[in-house]
Every structure is written in structure tokens, then in C-alpha cells.
N, C-alpha and C. Protein backbone atom coordinates (compact mmCIF):
# COMPACT_ATOMS: atom_id res chain seq x y z
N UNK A 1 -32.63 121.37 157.51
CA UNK A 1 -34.01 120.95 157.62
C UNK A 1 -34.22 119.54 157.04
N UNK A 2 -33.74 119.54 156.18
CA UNK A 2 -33.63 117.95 155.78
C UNK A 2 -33.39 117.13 155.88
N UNK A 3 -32.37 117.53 156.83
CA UNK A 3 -31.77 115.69 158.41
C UNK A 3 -32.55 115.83 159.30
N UNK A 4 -33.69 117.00 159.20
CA UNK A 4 -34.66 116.59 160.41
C UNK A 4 -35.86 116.17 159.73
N UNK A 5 -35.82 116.24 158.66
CA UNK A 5 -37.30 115.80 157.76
C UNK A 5 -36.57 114.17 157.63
N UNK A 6 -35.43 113.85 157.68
CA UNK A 6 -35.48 112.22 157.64
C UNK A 6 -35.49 111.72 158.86
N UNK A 7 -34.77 111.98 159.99
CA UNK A 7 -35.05 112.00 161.66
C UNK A 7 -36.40 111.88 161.28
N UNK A 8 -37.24 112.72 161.65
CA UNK A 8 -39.19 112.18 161.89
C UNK A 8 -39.87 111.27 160.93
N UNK A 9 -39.09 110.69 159.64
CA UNK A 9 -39.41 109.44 158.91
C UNK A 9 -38.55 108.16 159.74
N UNK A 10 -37.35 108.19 159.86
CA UNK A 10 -36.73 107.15 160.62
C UNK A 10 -37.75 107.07 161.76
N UNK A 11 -37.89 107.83 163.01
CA UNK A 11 -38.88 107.34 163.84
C UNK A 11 -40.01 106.74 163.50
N UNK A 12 -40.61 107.93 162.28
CA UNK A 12 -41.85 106.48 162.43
C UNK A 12 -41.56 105.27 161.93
N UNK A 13 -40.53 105.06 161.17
CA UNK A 13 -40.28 103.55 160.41
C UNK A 13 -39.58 102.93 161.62
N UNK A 14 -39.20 103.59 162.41
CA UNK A 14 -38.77 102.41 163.81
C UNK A 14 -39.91 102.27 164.30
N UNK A 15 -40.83 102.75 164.98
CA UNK A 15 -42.08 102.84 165.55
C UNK A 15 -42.53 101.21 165.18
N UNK A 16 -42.96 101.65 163.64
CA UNK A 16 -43.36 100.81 162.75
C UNK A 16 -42.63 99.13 163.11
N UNK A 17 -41.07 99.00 163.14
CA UNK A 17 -40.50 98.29 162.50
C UNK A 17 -40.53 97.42 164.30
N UNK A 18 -41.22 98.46 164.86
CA UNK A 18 -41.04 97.28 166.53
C UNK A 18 -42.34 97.26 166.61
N UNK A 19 -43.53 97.40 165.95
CA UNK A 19 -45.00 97.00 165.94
C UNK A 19 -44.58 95.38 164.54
N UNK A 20 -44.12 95.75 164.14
CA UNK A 20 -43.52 94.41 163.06
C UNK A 20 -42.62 93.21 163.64
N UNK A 21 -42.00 93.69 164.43
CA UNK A 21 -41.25 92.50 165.12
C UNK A 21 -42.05 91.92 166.63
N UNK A 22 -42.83 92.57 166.50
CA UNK A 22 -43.83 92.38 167.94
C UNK A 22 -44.57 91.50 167.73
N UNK A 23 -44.57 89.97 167.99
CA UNK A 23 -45.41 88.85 167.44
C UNK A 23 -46.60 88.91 168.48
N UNK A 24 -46.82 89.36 169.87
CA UNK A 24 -47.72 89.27 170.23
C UNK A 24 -48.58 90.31 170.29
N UNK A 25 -48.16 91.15 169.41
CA UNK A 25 -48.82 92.57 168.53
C UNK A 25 -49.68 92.37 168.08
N UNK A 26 -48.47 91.10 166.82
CA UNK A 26 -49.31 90.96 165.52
C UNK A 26 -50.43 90.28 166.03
N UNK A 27 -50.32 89.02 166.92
CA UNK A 27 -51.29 88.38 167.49
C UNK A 27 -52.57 89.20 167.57
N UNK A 28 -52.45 89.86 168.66
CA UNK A 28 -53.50 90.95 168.63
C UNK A 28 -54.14 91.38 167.91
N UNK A 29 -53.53 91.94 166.70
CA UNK A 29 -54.10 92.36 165.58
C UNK A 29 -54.75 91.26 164.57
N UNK A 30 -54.37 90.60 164.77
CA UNK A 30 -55.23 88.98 163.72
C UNK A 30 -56.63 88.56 164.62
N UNK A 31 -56.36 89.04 166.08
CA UNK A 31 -57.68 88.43 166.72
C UNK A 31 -58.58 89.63 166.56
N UNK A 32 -58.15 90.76 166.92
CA UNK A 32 -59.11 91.89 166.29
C UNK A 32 -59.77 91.71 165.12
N UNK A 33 -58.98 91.50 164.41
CA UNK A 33 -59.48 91.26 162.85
C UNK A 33 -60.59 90.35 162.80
N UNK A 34 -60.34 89.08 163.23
CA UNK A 34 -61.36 88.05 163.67
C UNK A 34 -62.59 88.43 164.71
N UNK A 35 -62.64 89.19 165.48
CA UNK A 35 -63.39 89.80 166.60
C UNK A 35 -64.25 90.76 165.61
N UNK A 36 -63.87 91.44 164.71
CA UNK A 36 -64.64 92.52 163.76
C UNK A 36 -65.42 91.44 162.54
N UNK A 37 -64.70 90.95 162.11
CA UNK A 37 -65.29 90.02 161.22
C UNK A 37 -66.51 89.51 161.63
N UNK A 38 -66.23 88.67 163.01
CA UNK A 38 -67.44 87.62 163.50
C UNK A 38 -68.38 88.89 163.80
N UNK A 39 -68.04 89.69 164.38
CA UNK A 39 -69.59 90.70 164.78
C UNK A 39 -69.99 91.58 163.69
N UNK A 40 -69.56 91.90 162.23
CA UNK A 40 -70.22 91.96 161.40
C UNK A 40 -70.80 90.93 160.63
N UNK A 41 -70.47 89.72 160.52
CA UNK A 41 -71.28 88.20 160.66
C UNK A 41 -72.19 87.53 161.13
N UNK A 42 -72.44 88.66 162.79
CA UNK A 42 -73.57 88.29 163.04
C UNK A 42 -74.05 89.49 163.52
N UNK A 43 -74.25 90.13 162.16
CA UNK A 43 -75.67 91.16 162.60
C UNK A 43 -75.10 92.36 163.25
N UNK A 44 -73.64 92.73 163.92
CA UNK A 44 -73.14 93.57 164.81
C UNK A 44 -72.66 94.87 164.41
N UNK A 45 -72.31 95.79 164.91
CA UNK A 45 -71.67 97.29 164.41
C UNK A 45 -70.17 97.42 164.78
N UNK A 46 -69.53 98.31 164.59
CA UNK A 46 -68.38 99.00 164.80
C UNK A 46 -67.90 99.89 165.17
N UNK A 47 -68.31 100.69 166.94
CA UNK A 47 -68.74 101.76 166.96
C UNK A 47 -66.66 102.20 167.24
N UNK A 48 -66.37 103.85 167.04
CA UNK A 48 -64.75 104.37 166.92
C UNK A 48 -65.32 105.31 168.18
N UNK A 49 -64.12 105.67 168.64
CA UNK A 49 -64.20 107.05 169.49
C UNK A 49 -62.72 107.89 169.61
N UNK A 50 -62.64 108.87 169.37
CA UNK A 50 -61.22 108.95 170.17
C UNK A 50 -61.39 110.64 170.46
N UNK A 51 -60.19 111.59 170.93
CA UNK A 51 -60.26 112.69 171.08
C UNK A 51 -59.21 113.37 170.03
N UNK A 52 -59.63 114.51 169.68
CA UNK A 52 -58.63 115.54 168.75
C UNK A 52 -57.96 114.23 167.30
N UNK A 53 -56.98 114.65 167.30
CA UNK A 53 -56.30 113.67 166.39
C UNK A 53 -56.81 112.42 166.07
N UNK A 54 -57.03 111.61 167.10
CA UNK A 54 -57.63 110.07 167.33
C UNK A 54 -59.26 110.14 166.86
N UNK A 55 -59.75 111.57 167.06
CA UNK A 55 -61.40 111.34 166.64
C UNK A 55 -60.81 111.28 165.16
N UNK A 56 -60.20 111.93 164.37
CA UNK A 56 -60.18 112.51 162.85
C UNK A 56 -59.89 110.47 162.44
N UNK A 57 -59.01 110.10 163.40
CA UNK A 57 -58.41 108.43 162.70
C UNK A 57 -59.72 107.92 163.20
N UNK A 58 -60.07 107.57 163.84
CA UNK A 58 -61.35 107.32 164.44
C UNK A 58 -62.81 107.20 163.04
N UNK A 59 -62.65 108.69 162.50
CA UNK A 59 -63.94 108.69 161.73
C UNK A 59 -63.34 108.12 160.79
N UNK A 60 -61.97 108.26 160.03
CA UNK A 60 -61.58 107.70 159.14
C UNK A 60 -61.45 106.31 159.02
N UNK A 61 -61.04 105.44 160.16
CA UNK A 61 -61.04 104.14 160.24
C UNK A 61 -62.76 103.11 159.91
N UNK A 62 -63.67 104.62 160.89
CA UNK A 62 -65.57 104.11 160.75
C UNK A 62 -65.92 104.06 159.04
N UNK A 63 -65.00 104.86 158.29
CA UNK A 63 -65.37 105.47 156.96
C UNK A 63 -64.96 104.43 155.78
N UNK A 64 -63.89 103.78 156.66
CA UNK A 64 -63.47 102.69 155.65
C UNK A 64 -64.23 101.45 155.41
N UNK A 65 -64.81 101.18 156.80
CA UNK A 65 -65.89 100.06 157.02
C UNK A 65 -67.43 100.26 156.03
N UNK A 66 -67.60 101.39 156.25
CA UNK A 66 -69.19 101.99 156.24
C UNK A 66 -69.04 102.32 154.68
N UNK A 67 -68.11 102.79 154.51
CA UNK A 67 -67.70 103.38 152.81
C UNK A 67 -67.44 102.10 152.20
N UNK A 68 -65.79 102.11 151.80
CA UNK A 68 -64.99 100.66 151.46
C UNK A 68 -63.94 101.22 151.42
N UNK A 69 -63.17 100.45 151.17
CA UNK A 69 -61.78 100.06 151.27
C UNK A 69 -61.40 100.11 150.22
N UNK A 70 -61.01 98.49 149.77
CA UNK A 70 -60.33 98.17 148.59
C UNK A 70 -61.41 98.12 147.39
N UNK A 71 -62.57 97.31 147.95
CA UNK A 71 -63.33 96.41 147.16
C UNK A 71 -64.69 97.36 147.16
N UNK A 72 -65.34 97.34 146.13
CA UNK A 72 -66.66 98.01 145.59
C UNK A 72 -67.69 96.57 146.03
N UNK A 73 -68.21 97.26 147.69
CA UNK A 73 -68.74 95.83 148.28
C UNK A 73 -69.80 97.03 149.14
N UNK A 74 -70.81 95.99 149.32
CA UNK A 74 -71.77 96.71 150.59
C UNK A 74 -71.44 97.04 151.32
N UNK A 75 -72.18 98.25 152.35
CA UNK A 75 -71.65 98.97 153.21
C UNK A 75 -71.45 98.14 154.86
N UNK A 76 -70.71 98.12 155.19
CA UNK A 76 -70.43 97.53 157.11
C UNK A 76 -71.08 98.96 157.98
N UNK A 77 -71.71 98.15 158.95
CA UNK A 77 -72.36 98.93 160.01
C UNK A 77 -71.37 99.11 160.78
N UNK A 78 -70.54 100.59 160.76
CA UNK A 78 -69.76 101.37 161.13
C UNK A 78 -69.99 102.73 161.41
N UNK A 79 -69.30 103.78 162.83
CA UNK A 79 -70.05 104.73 163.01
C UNK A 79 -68.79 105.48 163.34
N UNK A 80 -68.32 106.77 163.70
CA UNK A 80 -67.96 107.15 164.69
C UNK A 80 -68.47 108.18 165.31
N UNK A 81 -68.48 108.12 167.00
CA UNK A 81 -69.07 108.54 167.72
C UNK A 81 -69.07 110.06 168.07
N UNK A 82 -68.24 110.88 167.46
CA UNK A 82 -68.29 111.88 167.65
C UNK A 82 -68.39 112.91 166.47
N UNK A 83 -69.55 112.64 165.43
CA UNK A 83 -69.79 113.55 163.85
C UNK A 83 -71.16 114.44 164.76
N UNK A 84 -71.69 113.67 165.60
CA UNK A 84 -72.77 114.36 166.13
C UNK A 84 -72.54 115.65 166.48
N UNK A 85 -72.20 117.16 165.75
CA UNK A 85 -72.11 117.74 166.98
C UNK A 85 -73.08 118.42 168.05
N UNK A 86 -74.21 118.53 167.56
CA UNK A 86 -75.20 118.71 168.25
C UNK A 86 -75.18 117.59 169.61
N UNK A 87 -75.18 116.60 169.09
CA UNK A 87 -75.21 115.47 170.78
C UNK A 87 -74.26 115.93 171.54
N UNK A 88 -72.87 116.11 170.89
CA UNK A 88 -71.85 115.96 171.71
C UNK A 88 -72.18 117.63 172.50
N UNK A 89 -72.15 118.60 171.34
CA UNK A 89 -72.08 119.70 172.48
C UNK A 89 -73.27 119.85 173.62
N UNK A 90 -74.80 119.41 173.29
CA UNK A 90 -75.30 118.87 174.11
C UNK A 90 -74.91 118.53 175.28
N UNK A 91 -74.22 117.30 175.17
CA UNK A 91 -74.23 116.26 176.43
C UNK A 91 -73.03 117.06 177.11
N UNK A 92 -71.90 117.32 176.56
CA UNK A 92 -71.02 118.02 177.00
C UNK A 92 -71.11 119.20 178.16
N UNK A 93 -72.49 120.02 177.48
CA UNK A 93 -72.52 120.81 178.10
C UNK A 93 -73.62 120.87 179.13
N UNK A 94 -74.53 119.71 178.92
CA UNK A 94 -75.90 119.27 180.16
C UNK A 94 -75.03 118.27 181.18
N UNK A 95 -73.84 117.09 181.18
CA UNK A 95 -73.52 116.68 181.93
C UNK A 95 -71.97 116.36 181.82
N UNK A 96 -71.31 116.78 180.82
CA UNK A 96 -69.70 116.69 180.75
C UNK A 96 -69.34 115.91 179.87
N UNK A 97 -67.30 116.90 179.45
CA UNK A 97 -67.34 116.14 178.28
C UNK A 97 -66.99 114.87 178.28
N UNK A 98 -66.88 114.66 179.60
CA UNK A 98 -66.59 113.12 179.84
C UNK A 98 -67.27 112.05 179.68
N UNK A 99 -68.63 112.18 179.66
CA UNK A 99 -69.54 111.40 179.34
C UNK A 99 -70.02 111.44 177.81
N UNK A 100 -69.65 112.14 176.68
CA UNK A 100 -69.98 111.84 175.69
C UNK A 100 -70.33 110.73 174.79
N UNK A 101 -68.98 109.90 175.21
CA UNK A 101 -69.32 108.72 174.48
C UNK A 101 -69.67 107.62 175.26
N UNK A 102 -69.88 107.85 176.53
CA UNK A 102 -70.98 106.59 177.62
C UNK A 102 -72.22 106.80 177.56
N UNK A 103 -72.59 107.76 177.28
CA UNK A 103 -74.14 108.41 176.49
C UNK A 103 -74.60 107.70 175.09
N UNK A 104 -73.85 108.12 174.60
CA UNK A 104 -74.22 107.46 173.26
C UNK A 104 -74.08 105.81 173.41
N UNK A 105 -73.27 105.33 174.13
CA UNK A 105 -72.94 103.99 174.15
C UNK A 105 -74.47 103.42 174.66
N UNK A 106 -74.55 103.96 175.51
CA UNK A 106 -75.75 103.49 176.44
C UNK A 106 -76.71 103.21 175.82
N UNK A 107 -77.17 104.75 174.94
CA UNK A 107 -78.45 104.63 173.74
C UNK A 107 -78.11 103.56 172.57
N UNK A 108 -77.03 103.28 172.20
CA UNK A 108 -76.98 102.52 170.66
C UNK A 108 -76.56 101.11 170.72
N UNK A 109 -75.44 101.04 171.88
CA UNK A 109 -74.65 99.61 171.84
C UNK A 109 -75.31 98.63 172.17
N UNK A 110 -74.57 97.26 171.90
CA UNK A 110 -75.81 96.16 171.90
C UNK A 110 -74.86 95.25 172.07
N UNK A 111 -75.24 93.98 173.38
CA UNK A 111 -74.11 92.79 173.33
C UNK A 111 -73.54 92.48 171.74
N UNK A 112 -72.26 92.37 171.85
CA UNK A 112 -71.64 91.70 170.35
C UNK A 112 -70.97 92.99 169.58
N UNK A 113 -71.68 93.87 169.84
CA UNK A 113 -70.66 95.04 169.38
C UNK A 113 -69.68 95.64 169.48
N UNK A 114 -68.58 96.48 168.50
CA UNK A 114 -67.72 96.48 168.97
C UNK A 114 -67.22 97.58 168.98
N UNK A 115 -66.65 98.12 170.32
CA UNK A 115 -66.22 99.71 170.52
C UNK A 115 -64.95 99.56 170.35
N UNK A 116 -64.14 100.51 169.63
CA UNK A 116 -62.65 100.76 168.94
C UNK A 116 -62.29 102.16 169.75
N UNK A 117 -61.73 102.17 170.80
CA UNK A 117 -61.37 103.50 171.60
C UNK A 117 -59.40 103.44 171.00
N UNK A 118 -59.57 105.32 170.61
CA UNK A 118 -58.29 105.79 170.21
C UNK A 118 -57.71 106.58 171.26
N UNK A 119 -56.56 106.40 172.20
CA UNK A 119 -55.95 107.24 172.93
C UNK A 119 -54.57 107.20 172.63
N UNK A 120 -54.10 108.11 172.51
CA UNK A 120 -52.43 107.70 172.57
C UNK A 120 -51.79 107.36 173.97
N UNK A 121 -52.53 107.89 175.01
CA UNK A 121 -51.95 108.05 176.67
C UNK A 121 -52.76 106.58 176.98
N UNK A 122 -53.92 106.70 176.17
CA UNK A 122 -54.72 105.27 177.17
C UNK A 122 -55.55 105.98 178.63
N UNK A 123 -56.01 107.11 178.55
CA UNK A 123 -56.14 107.66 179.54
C UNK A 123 -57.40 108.81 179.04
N UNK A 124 -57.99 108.68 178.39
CA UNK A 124 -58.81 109.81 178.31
C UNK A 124 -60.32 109.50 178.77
N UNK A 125 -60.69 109.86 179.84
CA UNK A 125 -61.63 109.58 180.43
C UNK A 125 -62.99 109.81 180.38
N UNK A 126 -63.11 110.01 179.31
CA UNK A 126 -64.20 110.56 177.93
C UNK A 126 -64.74 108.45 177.66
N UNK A 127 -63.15 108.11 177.22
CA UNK A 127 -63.01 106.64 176.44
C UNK A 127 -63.26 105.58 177.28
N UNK A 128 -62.56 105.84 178.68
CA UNK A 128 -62.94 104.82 179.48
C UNK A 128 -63.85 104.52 179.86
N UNK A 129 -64.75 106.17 180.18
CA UNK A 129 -66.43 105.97 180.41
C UNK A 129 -67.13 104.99 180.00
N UNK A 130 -66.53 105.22 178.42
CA UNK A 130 -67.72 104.65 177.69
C UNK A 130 -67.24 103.00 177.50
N UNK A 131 -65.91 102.68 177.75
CA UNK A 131 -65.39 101.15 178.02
C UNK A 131 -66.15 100.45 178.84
N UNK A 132 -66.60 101.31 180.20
CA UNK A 132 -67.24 100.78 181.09
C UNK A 132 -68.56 100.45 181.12
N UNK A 133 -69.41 101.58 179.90
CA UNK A 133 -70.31 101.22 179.68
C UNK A 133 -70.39 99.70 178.80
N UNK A 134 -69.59 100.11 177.88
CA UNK A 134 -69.70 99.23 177.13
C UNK A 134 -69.51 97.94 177.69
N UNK A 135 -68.73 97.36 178.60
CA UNK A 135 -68.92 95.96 179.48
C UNK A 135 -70.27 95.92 180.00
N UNK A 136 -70.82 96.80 180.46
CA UNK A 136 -72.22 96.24 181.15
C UNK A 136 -72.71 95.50 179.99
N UNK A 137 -72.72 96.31 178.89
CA UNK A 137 -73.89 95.98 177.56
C UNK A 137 -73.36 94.36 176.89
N UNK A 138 -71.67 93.91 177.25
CA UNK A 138 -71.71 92.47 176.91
C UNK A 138 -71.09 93.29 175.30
N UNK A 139 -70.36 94.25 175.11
CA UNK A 139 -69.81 94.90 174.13
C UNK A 139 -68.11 94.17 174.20
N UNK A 140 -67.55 94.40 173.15
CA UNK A 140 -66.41 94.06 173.42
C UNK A 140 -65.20 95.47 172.83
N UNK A 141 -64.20 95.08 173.86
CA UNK A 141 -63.85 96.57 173.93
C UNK A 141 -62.33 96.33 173.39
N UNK A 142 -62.45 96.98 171.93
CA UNK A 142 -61.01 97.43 171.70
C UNK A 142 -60.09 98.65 171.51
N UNK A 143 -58.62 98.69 172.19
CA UNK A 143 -58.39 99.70 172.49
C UNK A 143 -56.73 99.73 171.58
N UNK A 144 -57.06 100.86 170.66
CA UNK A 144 -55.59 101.52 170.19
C UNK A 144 -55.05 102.35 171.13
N UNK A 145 -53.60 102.04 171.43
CA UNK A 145 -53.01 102.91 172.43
C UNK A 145 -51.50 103.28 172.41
N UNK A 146 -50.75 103.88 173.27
CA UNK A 146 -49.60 103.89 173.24
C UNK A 146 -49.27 102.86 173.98
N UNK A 147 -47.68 102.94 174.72
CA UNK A 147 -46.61 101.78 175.48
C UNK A 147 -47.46 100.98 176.39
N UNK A 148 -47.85 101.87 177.23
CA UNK A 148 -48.24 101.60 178.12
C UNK A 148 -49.89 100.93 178.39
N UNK A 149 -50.80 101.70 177.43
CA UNK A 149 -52.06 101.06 177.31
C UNK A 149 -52.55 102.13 178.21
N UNK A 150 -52.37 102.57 179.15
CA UNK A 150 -52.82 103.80 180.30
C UNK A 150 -54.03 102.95 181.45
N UNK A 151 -54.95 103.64 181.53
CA UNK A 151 -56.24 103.20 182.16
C UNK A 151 -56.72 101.89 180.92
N UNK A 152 -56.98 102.65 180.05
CA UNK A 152 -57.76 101.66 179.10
C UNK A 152 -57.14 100.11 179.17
N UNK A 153 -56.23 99.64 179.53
CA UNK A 153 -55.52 98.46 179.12
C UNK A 153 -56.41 97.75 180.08
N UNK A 154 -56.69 97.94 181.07
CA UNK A 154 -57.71 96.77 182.01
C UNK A 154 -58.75 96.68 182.01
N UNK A 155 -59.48 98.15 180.77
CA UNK A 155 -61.09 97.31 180.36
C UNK A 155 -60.79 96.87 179.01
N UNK A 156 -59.88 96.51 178.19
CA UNK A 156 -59.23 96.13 177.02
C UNK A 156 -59.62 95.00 177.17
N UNK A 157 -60.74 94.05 176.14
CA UNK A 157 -61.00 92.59 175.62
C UNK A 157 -59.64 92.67 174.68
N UNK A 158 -58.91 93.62 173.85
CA UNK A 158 -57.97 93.47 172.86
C UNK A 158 -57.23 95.03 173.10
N UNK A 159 -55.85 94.96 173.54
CA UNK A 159 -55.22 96.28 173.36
C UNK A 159 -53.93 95.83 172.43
N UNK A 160 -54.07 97.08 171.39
CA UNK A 160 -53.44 97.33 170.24
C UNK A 160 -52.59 98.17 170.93
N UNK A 161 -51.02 98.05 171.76
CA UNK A 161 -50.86 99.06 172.27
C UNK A 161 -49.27 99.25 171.56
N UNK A 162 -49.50 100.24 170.46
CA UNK A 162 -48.17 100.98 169.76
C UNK A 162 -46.91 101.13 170.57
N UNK A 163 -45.65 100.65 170.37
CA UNK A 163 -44.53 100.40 171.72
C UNK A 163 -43.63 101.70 171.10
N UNK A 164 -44.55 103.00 171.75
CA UNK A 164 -44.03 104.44 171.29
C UNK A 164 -44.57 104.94 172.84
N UNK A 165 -44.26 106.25 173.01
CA UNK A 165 -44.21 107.32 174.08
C UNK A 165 -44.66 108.46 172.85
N UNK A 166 -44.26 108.62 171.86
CA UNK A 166 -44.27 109.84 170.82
C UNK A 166 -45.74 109.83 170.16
N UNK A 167 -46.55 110.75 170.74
CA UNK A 167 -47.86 110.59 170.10
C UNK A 167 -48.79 110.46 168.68
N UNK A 168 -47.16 111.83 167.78
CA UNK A 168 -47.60 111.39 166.19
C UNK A 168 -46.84 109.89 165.63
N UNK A 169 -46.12 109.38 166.59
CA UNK A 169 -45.75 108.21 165.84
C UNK A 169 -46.65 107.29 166.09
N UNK A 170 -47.09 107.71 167.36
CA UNK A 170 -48.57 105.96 167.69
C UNK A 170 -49.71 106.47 166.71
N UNK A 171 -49.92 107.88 166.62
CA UNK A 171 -51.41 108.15 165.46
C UNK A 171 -50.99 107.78 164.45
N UNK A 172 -49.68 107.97 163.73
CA UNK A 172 -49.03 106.63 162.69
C UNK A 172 -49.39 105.59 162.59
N UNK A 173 -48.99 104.98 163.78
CA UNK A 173 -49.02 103.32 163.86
C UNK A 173 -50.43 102.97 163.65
N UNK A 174 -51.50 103.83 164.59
CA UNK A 174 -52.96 103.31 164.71
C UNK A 174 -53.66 103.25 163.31
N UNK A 175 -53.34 104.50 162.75
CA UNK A 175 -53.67 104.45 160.91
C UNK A 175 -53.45 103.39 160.23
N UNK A 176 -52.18 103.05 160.54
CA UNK A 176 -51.56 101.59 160.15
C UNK A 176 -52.03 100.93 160.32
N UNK A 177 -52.09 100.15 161.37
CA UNK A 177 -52.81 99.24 161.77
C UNK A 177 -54.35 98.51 161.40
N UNK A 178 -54.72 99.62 161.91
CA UNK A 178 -56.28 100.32 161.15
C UNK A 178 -56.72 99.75 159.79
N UNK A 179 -56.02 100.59 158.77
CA UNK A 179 -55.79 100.25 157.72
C UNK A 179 -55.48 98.21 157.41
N UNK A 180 -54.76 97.79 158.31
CA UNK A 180 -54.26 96.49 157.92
C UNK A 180 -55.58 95.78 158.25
N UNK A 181 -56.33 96.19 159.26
CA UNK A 181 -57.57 95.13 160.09
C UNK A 181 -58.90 95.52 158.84
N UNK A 182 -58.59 96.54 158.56
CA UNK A 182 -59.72 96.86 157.37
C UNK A 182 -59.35 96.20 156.15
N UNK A 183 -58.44 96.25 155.90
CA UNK A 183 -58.41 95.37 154.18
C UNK A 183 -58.82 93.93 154.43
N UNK A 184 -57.71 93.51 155.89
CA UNK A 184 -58.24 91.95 156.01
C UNK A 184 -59.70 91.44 156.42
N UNK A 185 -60.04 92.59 157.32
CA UNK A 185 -61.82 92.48 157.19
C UNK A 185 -62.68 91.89 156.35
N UNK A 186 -62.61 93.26 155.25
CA UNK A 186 -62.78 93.33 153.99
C UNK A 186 -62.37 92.05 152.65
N UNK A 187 -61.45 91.63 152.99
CA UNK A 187 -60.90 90.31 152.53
C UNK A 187 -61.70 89.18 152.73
N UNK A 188 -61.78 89.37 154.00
CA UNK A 188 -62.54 87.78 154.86
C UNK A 188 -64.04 87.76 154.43
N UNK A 189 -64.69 89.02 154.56
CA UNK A 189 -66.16 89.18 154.58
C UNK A 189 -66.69 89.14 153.03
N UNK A 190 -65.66 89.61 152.13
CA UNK A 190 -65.97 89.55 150.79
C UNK A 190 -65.25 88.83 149.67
């Protein structure tokens, strides 16, 4: 059991170690950072979404903004979209669960804001909905994903896309990541 408990640490530290050698990753991730910064700079929110696993990183990533981080600093207008459960089972169940978070997008989002969609496939059509909404509104759309990016990669203003197939290693990576755009946030803004 214990050459397989280091097997599933080696993967994620490879996972990891080709999101690290990935300069137009990192790229990505420095303009995100900058993209979150400027729209809490001017006045903007941070809305998360994701499904199962990705909602739990999702609220946790909204929690770091809205809570803090490192620094004992005012709160960032941060949400994630699925604590509602009354809305969600609602909407879910008056028009599908696919529309959950294009519903809410519709009612709250506002040009300049910024939607953070979590998929590992890039494909959950819950997320894209609400991608699409979110372009009408002049929102800007960033997307954590796996290899491929899935659907989401072509309404992607910024795809964060983890160079894994293995789903707990990209919910790894996205934590990671996550984590890195929040301290430097947090850095920049305070």
C-alpha cells in the first residue's frame, strides 16, 4: 500500500511539475491574476461555479477572496454560485440543472465581472450556459480545466487548462493554482 500511496503523490507532483514548466500556463495565470485585480479595482465581483468536487474548490477559492487569505484585510466581493440551495433546487427543478448558473448569472452579473468556471472535462453544460451568458453581459470568462479545455476553451477570455486527463490531479492543480492567484491578488490589492 505504500508504493501506491507514493505512485498518487508522484502523479500529482508531475501534474504539478508540467503546470511549472508550462510558461504559457504561467502566462495565463499572471494575466488572471491581473484580470481579478483590475475588476476588484474597479468596483467588480468574483463570481466561482463548478459541479461536485469543483463546486467544494469553487466555494473555497470564493472564501478566500470574501474571507482572506494571508493578510487580515477587507473583505473582496466574492461569491460562489452554488451555496444557494433553495435557488439551485428551485431552478433545477422549474427549468433544469443546466441552467443554474445562467440564471443566476443573468440576475447578478455585470460588465467587468468575473466568472471563474471549474470543470475538469471542460464540458459541463451547467458552466457553459452560464459562459454564454456571461459574454452577453460584457463579463469576462475564466475557465479552470483539464488538457483539453473541453467546450469551455472557446468561450474562455483566460483558460487555466491543467495538462492532466486524471481528474483528482487537475482538482489538485486548480486548488493550486487558485491558491497562487489569491495570495498574489491579495498582495497586489493590499
Amino acid at each position: 500500500m505504500q508504493q501506491q500511496i507514493q505512485n498518487i503523490l508522484r502523479a500529482s507532483i508531475d501534474t504539478k511539475q508540467k503546470v511549472l514548466n508550462d510558461e504559457q500556463l504561467l502566462n495565463t495565470i499572471e494575466e488572471v491574476t491581473k484580470a481579478i485585480v483590475n475588476a476588484f479595482k474597479n468596483g467588480n465581483k468574483v463570481l466561482f461555479c463548478g459541479n461536485g468536487g469543483s463546486a467544494a474548490d469553487a466555494q473555497h477559492l470564493a472564501a478566500e477572496f470574501s474571507g482572506r487569505f494571508y493578510s487580515d484585510r477587507n473583505p473582496l466581493p466574492s461569491e460562489a454560485l452554488h451555496c444557494n440551495t433553495s435557488y439551485i433546487t428551485a431552478v433545477a427543478n422549474d427549468y433544469g440543472y443546466e441552467y443554474v448558473y445562467s440564471r443566476i448569472i443573468k440576475g447578478v452579473g455585470r460588465a467587468g465581472d468575473i466568472l471563474v468556471g471549474l470543470s475538469t472535462s471542460g464540458n459541463s453544460v451547467n458552466i457553459i450556459n452560464a459562459q454564454e451568458e456571461a459574454k452577453k453581459i460584457g463579463m469576462i470568462n475564466v475557465s479552470l480545466t483539464g488538457e483539453t479545455g473541453g467546450k469551455m476553451k472557446a468561450l474562455s477570455d483566460y483558460l487555466v487548462n491543467v495538462p492532466s486527463t486524471d481528474t483528482p490531479r487537475i482538482q489538485e492543480s486548480h486548488i493550486t493554482i487558485g491558491h497562487i492567484i489569491c495570495q498574489l491578488v491579495e498582495e497586489q490589492l493590499f
